[in-house]
Protein backbone atom coordinates (compact mmCIF):
# COMPACT_ATOMS: atom_id res chain seq x y z
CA UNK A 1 105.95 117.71 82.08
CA UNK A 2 104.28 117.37 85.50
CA UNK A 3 105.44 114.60 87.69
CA UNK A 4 103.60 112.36 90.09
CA UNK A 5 103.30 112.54 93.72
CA UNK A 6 104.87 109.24 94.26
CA UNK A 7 108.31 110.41 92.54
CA UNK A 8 109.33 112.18 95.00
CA UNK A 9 111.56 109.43 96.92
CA UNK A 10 112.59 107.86 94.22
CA UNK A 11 113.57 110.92 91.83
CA UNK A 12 115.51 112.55 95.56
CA UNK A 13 117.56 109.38 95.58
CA UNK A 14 118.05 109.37 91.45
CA UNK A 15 119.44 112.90 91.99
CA UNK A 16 122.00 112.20 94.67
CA UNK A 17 123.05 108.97 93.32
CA UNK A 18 123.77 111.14 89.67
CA UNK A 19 125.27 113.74 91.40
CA UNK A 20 127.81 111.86 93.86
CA UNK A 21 129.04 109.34 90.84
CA UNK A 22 129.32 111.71 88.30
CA UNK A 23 131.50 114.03 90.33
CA UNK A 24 133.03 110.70 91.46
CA UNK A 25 133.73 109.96 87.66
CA UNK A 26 135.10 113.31 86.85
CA UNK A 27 137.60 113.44 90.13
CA UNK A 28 139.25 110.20 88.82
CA UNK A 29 138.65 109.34 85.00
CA UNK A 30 138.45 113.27 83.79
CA UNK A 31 137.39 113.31 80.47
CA UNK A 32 136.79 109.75 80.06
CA UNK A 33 134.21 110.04 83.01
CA UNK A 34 131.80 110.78 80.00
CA UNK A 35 131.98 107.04 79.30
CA UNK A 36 129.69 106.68 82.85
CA UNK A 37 127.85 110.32 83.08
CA UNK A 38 126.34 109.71 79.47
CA UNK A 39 124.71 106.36 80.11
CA UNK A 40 123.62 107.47 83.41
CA UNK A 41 122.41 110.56 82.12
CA UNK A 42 120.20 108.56 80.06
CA UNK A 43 118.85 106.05 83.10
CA UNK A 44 118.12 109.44 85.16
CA UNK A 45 116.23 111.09 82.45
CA UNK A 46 113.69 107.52 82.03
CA UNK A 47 113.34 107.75 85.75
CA UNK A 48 111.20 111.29 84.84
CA UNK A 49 109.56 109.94 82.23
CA UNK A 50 108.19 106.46 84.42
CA UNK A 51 105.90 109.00 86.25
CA UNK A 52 105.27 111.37 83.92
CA UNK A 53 101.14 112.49 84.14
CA UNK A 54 100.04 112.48 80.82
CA UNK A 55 97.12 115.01 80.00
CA UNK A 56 93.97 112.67 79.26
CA UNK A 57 90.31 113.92 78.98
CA UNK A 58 88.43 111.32 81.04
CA UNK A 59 84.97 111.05 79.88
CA UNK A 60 81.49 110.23 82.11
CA UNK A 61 81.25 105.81 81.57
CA UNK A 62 78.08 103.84 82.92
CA UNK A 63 77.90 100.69 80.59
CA UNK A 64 81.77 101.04 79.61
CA UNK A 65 84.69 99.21 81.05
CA UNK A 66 87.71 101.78 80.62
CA UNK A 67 91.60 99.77 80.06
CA UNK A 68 92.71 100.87 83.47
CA UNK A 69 96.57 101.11 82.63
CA UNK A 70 98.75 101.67 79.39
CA UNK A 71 99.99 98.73 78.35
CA UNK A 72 99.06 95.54 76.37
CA UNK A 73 96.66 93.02 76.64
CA UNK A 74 98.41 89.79 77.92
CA UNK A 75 95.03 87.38 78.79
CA UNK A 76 91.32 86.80 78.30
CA UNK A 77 89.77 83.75 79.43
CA UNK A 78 87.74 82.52 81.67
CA UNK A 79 88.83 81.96 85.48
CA UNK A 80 87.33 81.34 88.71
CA UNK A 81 87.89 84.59 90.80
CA UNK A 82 88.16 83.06 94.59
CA UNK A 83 89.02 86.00 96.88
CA UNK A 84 85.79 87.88 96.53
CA UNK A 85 83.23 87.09 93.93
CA UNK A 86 83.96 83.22 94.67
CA UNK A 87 82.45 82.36 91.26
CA UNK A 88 83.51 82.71 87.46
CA UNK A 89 84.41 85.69 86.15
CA UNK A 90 86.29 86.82 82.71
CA UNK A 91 89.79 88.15 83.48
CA UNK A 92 91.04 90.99 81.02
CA UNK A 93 95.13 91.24 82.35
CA UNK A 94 97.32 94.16 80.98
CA UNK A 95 101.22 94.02 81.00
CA UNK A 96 102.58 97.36 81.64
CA UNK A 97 106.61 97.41 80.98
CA UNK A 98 108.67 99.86 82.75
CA UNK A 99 108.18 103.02 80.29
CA UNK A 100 104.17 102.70 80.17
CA UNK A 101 102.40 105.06 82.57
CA UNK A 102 101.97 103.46 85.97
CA UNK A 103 98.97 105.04 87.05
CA UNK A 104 96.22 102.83 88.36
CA UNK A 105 92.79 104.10 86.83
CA UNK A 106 89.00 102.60 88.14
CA UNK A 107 87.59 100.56 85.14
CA UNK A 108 84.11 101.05 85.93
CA UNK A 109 81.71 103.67 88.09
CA UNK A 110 80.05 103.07 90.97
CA UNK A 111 81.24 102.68 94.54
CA UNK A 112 83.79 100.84 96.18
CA UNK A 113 82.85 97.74 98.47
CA UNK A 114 85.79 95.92 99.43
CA UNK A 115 89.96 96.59 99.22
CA UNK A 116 92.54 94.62 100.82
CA UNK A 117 96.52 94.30 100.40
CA UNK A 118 98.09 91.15 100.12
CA UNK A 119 102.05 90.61 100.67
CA UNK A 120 103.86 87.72 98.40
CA UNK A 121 106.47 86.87 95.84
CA UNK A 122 107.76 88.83 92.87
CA UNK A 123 107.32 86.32 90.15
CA UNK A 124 107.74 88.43 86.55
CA UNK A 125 103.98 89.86 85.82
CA UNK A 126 103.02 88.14 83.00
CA UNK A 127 103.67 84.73 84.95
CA UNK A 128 99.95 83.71 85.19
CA UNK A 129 100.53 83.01 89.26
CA UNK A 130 101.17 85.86 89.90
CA UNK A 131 97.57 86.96 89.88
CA UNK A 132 97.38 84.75 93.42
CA UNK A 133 101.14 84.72 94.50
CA UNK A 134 102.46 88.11 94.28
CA UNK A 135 102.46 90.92 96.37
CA UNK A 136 99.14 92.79 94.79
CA UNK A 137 96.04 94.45 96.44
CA UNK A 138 92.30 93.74 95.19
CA UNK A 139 89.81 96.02 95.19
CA UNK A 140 85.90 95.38 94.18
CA UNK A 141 83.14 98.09 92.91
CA UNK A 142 79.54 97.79 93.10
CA UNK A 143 79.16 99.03 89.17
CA UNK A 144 76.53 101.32 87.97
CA UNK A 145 75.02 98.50 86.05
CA UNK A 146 74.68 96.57 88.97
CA UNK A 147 77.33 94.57 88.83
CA UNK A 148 80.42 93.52 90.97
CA UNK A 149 83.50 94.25 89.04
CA UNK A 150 86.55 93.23 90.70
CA UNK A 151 90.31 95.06 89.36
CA UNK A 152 93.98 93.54 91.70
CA UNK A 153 97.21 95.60 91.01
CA UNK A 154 100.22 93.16 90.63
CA UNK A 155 103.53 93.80 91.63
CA UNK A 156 106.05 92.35 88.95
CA UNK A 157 109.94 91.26 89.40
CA UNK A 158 110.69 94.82 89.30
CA UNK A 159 107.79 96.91 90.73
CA UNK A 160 108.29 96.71 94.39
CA UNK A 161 105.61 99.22 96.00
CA UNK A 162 102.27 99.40 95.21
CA UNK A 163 100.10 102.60 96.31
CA UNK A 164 96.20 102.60 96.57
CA UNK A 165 94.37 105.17 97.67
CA UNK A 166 91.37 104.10 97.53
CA UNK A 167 88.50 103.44 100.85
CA UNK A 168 85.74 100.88 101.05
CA UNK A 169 82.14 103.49 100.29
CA UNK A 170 84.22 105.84 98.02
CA UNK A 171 83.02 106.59 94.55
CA UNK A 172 84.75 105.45 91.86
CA UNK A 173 84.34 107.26 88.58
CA UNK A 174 85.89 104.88 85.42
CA UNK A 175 89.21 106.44 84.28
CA UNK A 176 90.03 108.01 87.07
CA UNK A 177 93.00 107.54 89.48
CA UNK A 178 93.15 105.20 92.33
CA UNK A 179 96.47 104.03 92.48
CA UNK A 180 100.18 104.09 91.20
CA UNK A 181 102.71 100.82 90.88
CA UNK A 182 106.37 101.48 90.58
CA UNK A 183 108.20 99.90 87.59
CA UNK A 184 106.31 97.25 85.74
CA UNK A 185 103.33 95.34 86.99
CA UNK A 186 100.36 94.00 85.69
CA UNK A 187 96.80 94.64 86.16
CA UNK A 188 93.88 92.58 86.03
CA UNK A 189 90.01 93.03 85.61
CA UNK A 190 87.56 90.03 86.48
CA UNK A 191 83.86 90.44 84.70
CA UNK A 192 80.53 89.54 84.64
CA UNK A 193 80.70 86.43 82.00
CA UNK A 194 78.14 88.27 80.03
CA UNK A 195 80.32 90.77 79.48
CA UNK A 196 80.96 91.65 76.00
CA UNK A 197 84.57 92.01 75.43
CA UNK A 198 86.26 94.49 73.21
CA UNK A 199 89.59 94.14 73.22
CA UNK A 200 91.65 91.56 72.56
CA UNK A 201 95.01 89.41 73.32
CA UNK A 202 97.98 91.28 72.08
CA UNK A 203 96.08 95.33 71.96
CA UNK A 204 97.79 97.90 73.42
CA UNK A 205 95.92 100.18 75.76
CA UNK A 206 96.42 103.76 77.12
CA UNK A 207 94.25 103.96 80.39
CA UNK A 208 91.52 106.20 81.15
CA UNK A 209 90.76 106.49 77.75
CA UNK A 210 90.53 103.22 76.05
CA UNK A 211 86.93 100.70 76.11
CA UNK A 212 88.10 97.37 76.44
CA UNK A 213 84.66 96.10 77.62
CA UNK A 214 80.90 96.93 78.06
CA UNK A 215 78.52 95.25 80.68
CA UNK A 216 74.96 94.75 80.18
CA UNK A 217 72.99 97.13 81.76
């Protein structure tokens, strides 16, 4: 199973922490120390699979809006979007929990025009303030239809780093990487209001490969 780059830290720490409390355990509880090695056994081995890189074949999108993240479909509606587009937009918001695959895929292709970071709270992701209150970075694509397509990665009550690697003129090719969240998060999608909308509340995505919208061309 390959890893991703951002485990590194986290899956360092995971090891030491194992190692240190398990010998800890077996010093002082012998063979009851299975009582605490067991159940951390278990926590260490979800910490691999949290950033595992699934094998996906990503395919070549123009009219297509690609489910950016695994996870499920939380909201649809109509909202006013007033960072960047400063007009109405459609926002498509997926809930990942903590065992989805927390890579952060482009939903559309066409080039990036705008990215920013924003600090805040850790309200839980599916709180519907969160969109505007958490800590979460926005970034906006110029789509190959022609069309401004704006996507912001939320941080959630657990997820405490987000990662973007994304620059303002890069390419962005739908289903491909641009970012990673750490333990559950939320992302959302604001469209073009003639957008016509695949998916719907309560569908469970895997990203990169799923359509969960197509935009006029």
């Amino acid at each position: 199973m390959k890893l991703h780059k951002e485990s590194k830290g986290t899956i360092t720490v995971a090891t030491l922490l194992f190692i240190i409390i398990s010998v800890l355990a077996i010093y002082f509880l012998e063979m009851w120390s299975l009582l605490i090695i067991m159940p951390l056994l278990i926590v260490y081995s979800l910490v691999f699979w949290f950033f595992r890189v699934p094998v996906r074949d990503i395919l070549e999108h123009r009219e297509n809006v690609i489910a950016p993240v695994d996870g499920k479909v939380v909201m649809i509606k109509e909202v006013e979007e007033t960072e960047f587009l400063k007009g109405k937009a459609i926002q498509v918001s997926i809930f990942m929990s903590p065992l989805n695959v927390h890579i952060c895929r482009y939903p559309v292709s066409g080039k990036v025009i705008y990215k920013k970071y924003h600090p805040g709270k850790y309200l839980v992701a599916w709180h519907e303030k969160s969109s505007t209150e958490n800590e979460r970075t926005t970034v906006a694509v110029q789509s190959m239809t022609n069309h401004q397509v704006v996507f912001r990665q939320i941080a959630g009550y657990v997820a405490r780093r987000i990662v973007f690697y994304c620059n303002e003129g890069d390419e962005s090719k739908a289903g491909h990487e641009f970012g990673f969240i750490k333990f559950g998060s939320r992302m959302d999608v604001f469209l073009p209001l003639d957008t016509e909308i695949i998916c719907k509340i309560g569908d469970i995505t895997k990203g990169g490969l799923d359509v969960i919208a197509r935009m006029k061309d």
